[in-house]
Protein backbone atom coordinates (compact mmCIF):
# COMPACT_ATOMS: atom_id res chain seq x y z
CA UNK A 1 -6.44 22.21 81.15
CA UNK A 2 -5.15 18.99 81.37
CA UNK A 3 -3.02 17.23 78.45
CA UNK A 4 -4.46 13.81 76.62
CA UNK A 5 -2.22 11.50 77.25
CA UNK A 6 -0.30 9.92 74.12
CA UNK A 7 0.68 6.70 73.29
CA UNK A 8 4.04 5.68 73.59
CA UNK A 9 6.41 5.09 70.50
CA UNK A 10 8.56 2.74 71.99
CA UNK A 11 5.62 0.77 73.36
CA UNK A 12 6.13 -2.54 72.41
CA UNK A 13 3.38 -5.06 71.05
CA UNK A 14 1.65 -7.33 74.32
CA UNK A 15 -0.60 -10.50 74.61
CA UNK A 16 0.98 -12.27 71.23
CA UNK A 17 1.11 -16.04 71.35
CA UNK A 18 2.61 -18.57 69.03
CA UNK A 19 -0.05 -21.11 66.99
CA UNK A 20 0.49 -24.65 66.63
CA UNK A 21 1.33 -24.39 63.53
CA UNK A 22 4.25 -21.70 64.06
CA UNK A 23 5.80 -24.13 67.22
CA UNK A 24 5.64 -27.04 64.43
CA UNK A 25 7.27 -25.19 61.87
CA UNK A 26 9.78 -23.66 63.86
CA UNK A 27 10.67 -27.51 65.59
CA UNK A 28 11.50 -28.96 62.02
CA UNK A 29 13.56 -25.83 61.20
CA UNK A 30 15.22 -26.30 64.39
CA UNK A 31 16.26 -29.91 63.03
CA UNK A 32 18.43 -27.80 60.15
CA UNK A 33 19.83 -24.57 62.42
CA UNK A 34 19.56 -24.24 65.98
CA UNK A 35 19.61 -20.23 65.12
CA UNK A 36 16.41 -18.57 63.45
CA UNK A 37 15.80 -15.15 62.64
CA UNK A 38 12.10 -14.50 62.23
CA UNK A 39 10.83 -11.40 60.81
CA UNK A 40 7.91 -9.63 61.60
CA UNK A 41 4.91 -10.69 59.18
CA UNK A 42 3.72 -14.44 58.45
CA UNK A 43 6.61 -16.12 56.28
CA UNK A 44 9.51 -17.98 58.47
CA UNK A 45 12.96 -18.85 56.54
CA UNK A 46 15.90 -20.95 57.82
CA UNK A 47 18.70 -22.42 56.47
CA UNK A 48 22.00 -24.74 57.13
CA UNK A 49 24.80 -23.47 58.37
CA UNK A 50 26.73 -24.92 55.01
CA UNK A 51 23.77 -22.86 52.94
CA UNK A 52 22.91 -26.09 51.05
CA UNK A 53 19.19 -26.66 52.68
CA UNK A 54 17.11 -23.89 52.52
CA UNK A 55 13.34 -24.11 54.01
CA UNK A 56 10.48 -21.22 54.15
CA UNK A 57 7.16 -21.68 54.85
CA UNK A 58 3.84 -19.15 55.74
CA UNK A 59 2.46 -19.48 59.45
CA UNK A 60 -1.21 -18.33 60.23
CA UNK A 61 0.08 -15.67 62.83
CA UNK A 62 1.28 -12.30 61.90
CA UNK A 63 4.44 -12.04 63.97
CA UNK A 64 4.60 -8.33 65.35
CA UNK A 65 8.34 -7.56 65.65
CA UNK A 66 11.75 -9.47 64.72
CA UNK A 67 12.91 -12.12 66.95
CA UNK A 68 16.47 -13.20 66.47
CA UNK A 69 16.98 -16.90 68.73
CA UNK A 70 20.08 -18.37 68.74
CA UNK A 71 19.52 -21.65 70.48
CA UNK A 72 15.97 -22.16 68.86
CA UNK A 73 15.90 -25.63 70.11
CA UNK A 74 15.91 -23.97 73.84
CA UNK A 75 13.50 -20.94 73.45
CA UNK A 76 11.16 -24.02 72.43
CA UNK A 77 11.71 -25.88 75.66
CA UNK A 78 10.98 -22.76 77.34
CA UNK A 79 7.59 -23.10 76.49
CA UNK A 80 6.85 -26.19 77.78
CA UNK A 81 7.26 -24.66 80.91
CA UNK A 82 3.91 -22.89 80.53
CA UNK A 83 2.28 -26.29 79.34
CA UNK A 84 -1.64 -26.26 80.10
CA UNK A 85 -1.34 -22.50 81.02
CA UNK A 86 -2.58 -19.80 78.74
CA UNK A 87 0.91 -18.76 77.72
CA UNK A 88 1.16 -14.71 76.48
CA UNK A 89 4.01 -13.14 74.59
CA UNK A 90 4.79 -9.30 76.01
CA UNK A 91 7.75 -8.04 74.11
CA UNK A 92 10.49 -5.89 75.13
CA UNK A 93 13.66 -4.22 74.11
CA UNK A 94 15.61 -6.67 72.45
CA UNK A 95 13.60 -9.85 74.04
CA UNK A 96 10.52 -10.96 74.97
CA UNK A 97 8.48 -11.97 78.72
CA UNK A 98 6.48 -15.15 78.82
CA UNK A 99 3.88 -15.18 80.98
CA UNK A 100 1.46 -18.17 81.98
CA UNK A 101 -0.12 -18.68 85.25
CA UNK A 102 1.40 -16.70 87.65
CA UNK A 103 5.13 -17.54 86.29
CA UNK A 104 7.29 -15.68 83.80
CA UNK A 105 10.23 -15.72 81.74
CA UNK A 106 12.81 -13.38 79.86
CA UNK A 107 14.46 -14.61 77.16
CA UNK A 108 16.73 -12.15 75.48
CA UNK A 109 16.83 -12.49 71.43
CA UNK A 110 20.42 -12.33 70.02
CA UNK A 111 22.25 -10.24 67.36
CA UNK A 112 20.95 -11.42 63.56
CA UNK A 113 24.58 -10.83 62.51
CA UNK A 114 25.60 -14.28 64.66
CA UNK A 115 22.74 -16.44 63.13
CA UNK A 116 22.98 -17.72 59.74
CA UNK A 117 19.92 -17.30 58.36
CA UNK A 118 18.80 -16.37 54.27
CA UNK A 119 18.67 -12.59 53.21
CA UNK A 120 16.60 -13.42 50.09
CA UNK A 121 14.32 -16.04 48.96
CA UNK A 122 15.59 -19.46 46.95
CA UNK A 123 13.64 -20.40 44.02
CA UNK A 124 13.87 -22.73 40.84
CA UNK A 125 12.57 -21.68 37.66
CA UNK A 126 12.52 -23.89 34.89
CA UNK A 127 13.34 -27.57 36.17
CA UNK A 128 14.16 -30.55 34.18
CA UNK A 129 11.70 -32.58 35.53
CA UNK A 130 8.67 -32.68 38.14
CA UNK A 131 5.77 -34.88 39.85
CA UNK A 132 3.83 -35.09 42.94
CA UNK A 133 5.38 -37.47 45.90
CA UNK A 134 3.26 -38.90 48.20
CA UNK A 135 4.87 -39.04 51.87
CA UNK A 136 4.59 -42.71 52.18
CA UNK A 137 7.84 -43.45 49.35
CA UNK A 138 9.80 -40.95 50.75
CA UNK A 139 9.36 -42.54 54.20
CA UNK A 140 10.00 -45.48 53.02
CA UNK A 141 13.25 -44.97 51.38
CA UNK A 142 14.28 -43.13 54.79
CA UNK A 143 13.66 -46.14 56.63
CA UNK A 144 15.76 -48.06 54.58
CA UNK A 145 18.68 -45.88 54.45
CA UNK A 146 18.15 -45.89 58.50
CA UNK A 147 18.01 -49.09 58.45
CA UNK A 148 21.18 -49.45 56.53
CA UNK A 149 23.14 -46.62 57.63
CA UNK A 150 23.48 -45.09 54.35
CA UNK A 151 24.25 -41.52 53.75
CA UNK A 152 22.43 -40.90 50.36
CA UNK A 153 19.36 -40.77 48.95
CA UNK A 154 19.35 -41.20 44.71
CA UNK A 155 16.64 -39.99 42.76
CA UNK A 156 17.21 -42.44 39.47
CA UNK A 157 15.09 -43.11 36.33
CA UNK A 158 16.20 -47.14 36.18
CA UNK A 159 16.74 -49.18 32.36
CA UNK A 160 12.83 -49.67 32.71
CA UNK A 161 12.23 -45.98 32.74
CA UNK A 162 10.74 -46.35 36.45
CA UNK A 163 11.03 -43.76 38.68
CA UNK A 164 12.70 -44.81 41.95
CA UNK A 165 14.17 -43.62 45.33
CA UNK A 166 17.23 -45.44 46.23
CA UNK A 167 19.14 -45.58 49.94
CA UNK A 168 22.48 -46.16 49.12
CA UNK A 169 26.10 -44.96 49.88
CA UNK A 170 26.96 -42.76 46.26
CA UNK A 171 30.69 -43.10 47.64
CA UNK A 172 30.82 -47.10 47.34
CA UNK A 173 29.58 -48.38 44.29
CA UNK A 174 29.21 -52.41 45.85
CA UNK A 175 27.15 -50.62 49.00
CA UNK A 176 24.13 -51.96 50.07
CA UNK A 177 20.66 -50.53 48.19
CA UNK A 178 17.19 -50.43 49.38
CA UNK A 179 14.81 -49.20 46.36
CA UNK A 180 10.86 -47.60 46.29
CA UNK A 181 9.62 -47.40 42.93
CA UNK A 182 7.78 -43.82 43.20
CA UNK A 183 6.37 -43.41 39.27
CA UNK A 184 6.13 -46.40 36.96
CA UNK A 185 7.51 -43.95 34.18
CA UNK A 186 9.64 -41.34 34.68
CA UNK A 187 8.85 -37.52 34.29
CA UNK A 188 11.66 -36.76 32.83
CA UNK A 189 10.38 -36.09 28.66
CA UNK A 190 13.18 -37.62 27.09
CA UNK A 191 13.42 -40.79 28.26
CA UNK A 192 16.90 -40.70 29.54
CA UNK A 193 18.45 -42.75 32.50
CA UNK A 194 19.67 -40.39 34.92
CA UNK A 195 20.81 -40.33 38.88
CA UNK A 196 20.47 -37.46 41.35
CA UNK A 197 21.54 -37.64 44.71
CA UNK A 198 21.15 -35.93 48.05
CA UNK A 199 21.98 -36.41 51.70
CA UNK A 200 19.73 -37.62 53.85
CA UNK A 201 20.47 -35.24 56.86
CA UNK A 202 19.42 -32.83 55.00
CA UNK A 203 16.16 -34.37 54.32
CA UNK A 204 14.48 -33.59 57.57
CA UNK A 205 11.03 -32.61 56.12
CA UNK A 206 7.70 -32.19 57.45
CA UNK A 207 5.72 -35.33 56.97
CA UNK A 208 3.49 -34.13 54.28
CA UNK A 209 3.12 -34.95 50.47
CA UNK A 210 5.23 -32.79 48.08
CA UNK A 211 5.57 -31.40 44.98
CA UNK A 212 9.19 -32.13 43.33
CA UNK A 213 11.07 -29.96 41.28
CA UNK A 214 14.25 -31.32 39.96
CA UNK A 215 17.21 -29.10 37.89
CA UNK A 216 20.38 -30.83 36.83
CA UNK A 217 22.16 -27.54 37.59
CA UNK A 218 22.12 -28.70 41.45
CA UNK A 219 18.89 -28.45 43.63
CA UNK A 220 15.02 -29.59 44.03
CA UNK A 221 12.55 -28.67 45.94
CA UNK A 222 9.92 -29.88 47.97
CA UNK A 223 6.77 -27.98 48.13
CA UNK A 224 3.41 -28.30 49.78
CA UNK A 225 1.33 -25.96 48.90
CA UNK A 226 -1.69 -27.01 51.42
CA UNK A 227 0.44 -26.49 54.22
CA UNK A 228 2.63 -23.67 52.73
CA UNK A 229 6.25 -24.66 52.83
CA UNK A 230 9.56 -25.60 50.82
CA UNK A 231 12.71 -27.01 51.08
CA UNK A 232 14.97 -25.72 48.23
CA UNK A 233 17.40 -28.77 48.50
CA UNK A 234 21.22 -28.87 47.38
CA UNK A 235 21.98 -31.45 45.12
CA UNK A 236 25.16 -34.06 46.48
CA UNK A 237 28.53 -33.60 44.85
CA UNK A 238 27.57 -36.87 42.73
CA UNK A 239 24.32 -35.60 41.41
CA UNK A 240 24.86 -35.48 37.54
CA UNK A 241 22.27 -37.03 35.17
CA UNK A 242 23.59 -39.70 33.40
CA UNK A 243 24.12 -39.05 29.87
């Protein structure tokens, strides 16, 4: 009597392809680390190699194994190779084969221990202050600082209790300035002038609206909860309310 055959153990998952949403995501957190490790399931984390940006955000695929790429930036390009093809992920030991058309590539993942990537999840309970930013001032201001070439980005409530972005350099007090007004009073319950600052490298975000979270204590974040992702941003060295 012949034996039923049995499925392999090692046999590894076949036909998986990346959504739009997953190759946008992983793009922008490109923009912060060209190293990702993405673990099997739906949520994808990054963060900077100096650990002061740290981004996560909840694709629509369910991502069948873990996938360590150290040149992110690269595996992406590789997939424009496969443009207008019906492009299919077949994984293997320790990489993974493209296929599209009648072409293929392997593209060998890397060791997790050489990629700087989070171990546990950033959060911020109990902020000082909060309130919804449409993407239009925070473009803005970024234009301006572009414009300018300033480094910094200051989150202030001004003597009029406004709430406004500023482009500025927070190392030169006579720089240049280039202000947005964002709130025409400020959500912060006592009243008090303060200035935050950050960097604006490290404000490479999707361009989406946000929900900002602000703590004194050093970091905000930037959350859109439509889209499903957060940056849990360090505050600048100069970022102290004003008291």
């Amino acid at each position: 009597m012949a034996k039923q055959a049995t499925k392999s153990v090692s046999e590894k998952p076949r036909g998986f392809s990346f959504s739009s949403k997953t190759i946008q995501i992983l793009k922008n957190f490109a923009k912060y680390n060209e190293g990702v490790v993405i673990k099997p399931g739906s949520d994808l984390v990054t963060m900077t190699p100096q650990k002061n940006v740290f981004v996560e955000a909840k694709t629509d695929d369910v991502i069948p194994v873990q996938m360590a790429i150290y040149n992110l930036t690269e595996f992406l390009n590789s997939l424009t190779l496969f443009d207008g093809l019906q492009l299919s992920f077949d994984f293997i030991d320790n990489g993974v084969v493209l296929n599209g058309g009648n072409s293929s590539l392997t593209y060998m993942f890397a060791d997790p221990s050489v990629i700087v990537h989070p171990e546990k999840r950033v959060g911020l309970k109990n902020p000082d202050f909060e309130f919804d930013l449409g993407w239009e001032y925070l473009s803005r201001v970024m234009e301006g600082a572009r414009a300018l070439s300033l480094p910094n980005i200051a989150l202030l409530a001004d003597s009029k209790n406004r709430l406004v972005f500023r482009a500025l350099d927070a190392s030169n007090s006579s720089s240049n300035h280039f202000d947005v007004v964002v709130l025409e009073k400020s959500p912060l319950e006592s009243g008090e002038e303060f200035t935050v600052h950050f960097r604006l490298e490290n404000m490479k975000f999707l361009e989406l609206d946000y929900h900002v979270a602000v703590s004194f204590k050093g970091i905000a974040t930037f959350r859109n909860e439509d889209f499903g992702v957060q940056y849990a941003v360090g505050l600048a060295p100069s970022a102290v309310p004003t008291t």
